[in-house]
Protein backbone atom coordinates (compact mmCIF):
# COMPACT_ATOMS: atom_id res chain seq x y z
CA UNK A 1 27.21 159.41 215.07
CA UNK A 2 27.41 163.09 215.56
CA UNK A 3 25.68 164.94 212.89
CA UNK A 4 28.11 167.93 211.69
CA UNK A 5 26.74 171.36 211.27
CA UNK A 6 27.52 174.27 208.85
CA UNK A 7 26.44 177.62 208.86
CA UNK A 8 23.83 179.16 206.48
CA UNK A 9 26.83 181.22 204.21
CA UNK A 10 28.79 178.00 204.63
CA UNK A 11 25.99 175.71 202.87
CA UNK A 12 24.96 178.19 200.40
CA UNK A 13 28.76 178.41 199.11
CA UNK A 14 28.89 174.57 198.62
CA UNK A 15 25.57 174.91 196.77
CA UNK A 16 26.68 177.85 194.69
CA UNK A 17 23.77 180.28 195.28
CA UNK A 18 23.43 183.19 196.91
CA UNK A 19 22.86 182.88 201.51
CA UNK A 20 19.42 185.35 200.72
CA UNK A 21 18.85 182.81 197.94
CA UNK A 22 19.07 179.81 200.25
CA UNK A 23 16.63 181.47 203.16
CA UNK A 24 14.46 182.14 200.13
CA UNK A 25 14.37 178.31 199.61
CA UNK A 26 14.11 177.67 203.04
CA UNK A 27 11.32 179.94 203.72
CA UNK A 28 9.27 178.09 200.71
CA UNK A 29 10.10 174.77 201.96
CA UNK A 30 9.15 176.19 205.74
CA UNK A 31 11.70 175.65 207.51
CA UNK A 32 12.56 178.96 208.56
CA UNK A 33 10.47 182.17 209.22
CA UNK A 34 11.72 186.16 209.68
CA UNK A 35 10.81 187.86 212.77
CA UNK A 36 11.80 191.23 213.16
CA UNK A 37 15.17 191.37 211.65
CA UNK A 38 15.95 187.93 212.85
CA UNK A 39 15.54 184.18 211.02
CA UNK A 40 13.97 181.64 213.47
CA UNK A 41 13.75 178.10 212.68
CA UNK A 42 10.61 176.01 212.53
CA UNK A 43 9.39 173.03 213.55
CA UNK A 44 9.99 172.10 210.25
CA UNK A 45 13.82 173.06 210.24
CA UNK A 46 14.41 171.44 213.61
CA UNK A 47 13.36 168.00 212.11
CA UNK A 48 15.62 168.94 209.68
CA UNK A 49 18.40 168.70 212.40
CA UNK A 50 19.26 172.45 211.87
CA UNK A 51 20.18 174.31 215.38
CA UNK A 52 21.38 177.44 216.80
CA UNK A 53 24.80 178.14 217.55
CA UNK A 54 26.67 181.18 219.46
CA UNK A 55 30.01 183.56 218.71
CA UNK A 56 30.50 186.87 220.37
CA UNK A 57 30.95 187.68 216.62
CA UNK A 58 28.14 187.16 215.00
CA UNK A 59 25.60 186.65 218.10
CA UNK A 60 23.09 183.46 217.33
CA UNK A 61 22.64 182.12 213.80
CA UNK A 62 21.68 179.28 212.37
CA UNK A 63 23.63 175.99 211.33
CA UNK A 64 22.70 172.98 208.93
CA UNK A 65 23.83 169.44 208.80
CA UNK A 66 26.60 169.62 206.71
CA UNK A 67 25.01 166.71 204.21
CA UNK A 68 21.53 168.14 204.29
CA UNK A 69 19.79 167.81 201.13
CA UNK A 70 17.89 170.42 199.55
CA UNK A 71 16.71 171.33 195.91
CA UNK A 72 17.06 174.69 194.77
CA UNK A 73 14.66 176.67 192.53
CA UNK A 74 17.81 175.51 189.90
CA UNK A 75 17.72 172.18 190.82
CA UNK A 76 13.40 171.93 190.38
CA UNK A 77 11.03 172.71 187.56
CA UNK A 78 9.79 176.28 188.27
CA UNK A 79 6.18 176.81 188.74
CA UNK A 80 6.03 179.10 185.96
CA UNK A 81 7.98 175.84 183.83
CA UNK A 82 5.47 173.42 185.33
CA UNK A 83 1.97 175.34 184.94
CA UNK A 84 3.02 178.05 181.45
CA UNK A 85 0.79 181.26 181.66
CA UNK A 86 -1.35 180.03 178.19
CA UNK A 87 -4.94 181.32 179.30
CA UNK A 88 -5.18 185.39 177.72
CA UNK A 89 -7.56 187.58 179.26
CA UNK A 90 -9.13 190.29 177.25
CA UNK A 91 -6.39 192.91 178.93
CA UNK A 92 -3.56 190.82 177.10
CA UNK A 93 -2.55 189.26 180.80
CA UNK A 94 -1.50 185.52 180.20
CA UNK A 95 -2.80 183.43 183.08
CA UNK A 96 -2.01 179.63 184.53
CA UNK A 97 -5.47 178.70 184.84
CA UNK A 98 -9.04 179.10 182.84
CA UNK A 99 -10.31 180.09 186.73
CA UNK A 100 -7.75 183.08 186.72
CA UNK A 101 -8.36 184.53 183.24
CA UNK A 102 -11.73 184.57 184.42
CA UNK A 103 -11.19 186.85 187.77
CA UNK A 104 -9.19 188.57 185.06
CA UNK A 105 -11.86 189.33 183.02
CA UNK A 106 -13.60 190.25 185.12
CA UNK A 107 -11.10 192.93 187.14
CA UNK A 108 -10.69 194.23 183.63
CA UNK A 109 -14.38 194.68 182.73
CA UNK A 110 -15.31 196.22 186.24
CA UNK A 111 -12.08 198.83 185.51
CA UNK A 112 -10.41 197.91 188.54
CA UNK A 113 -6.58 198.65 187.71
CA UNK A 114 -4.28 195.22 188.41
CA UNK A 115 -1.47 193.05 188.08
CA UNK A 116 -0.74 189.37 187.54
CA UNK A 117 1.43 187.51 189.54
CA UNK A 118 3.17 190.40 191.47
CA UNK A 119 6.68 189.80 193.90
CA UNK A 120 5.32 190.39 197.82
CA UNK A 121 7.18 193.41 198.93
CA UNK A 122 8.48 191.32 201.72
CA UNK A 123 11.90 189.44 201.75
CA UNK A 124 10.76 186.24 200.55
CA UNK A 125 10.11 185.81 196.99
CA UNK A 126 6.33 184.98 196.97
CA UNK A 127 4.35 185.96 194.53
CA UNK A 128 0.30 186.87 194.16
CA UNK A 129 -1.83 185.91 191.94
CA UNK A 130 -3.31 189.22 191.34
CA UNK A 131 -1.82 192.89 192.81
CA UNK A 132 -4.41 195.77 193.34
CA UNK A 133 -3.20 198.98 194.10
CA UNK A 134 -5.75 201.18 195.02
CA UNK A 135 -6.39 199.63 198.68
CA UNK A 136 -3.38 197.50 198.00
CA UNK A 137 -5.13 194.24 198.06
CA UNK A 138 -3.54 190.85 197.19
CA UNK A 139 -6.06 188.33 195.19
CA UNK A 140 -5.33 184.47 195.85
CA UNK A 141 -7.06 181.94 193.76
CA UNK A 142 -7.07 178.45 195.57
CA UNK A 143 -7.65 175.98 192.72
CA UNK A 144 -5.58 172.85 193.70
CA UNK A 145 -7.70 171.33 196.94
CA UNK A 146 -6.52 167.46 196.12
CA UNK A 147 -2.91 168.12 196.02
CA UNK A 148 -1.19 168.06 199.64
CA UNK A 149 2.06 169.67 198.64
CA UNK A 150 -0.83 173.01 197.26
CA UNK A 151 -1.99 172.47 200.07
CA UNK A 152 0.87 173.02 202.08
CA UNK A 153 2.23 175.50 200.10
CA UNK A 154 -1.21 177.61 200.68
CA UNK A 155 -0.89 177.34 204.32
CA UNK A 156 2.43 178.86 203.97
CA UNK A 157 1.21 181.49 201.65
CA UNK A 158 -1.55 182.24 204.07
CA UNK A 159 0.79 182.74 207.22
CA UNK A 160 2.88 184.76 205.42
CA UNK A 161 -0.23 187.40 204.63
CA UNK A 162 -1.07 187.05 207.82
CA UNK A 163 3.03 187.95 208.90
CA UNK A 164 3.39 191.09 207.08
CA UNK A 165 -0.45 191.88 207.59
CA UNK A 166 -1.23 192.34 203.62
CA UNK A 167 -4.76 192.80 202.73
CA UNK A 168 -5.80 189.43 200.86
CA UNK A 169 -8.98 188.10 199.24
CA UNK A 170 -8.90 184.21 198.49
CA UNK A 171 -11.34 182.99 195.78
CA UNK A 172 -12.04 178.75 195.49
CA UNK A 173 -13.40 176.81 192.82
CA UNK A 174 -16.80 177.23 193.83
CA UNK A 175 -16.68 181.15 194.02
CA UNK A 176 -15.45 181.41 190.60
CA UNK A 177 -19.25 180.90 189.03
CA UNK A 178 -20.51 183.80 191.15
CA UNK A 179 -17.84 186.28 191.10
CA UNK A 180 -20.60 189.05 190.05
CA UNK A 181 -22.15 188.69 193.39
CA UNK A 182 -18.70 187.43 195.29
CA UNK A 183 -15.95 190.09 194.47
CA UNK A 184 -18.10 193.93 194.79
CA UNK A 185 -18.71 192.85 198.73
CA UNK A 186 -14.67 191.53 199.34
CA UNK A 187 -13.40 194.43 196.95
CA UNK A 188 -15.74 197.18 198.77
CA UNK A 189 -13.91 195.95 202.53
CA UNK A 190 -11.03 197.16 201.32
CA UNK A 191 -12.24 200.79 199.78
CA UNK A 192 -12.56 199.59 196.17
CA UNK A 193 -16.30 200.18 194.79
CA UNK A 194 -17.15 198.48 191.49
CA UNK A 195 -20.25 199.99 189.49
């Protein structure tokens, strides 16, 4: 049977959200990646059955089976549902995780100015764990090692710095005990001195 394909305005209409909001899903579920001002499918979207089709009009784009099924942000339990910021740091920040109020903390007592859980200033909507400005440096805190669909969601985190070439410092479990000796050093690559 011939599997019938729709385009990505096509399929966002019949899902009633927004095309940008649908390559936003995409992108988190990795099937499709932005190069340049172009999407290009993965290896993940192929399986997926999505193609490429061609109109003097619009020039290459991508299509979807017509029944493919996804679940939208709408559709899932949020994150921010699923894990509630409950942890507050001694700046007032609310964090998802004892591990992250602690690199908190400690931010805050070593006066480093920063953010929780700030947007990428990229096209996808990813978010950091931690945002500091001076040196611009992104803070990821890997905590979930056991779970495969963390896991996978880190990888695609990780290629994504990588992408847009964002200066990022990832923190595990087992740095969290020794962020005293662990964060001056990755802090001072990027410019940042703590006293």
């Amino acid at each position: 049977m011939k599997v019938k394909h729709i385009s990505t305005t096509a399929l966002s209409k019949k899902l009633g959200i927004t095309a940008k909001e649908l390559f936003a899903e995409f992108t988190k579920l990795g099937w499709v990646e932005r190069k340049d001002d172009t999407w290009l499918l993965t290896d993940a979207g192929l399986e997926q059955k999505a193609t490429y089709k061609e109109s003097k009009q619009y020039g290459k784009y991508i299509v979807w089976p017509e029944n493919i099924e996804i679940k939208t942000d709408s559709e899932t339990t949020d994150f921010r549902d699923k894990f509630p910021a409950k942890h507050r740091a001694t700046d007032g920040h609310f964090t998802r995780s004892k591990a992250e109020m602690l690199i908190d903390n400690w931010l805050y007592m070593f006066e480093v100015v920063h953010a929780y859980e700030r947007k990428l200033p990229i096209e996808e909507e990813v978010y950091s764990d931690f945002y500091i400005p001076t040196g611009k440096v992104y803070i990821e805190y890997w905590g979930y090692e056991n779970d495969s669909k963390y896991l996978e969601r880190k990888k695609i985190k990780q290629n994504i710095y990588k992408k847009y070439n964002l200066n990022l410092i990832e923190l595990e479990d087992k740095d969290i005990q020794n962020l005293d000796d662990i964060l001056p050093s990755l802090l001072l690559k990027y410019g940042i001195q703590t006293y």
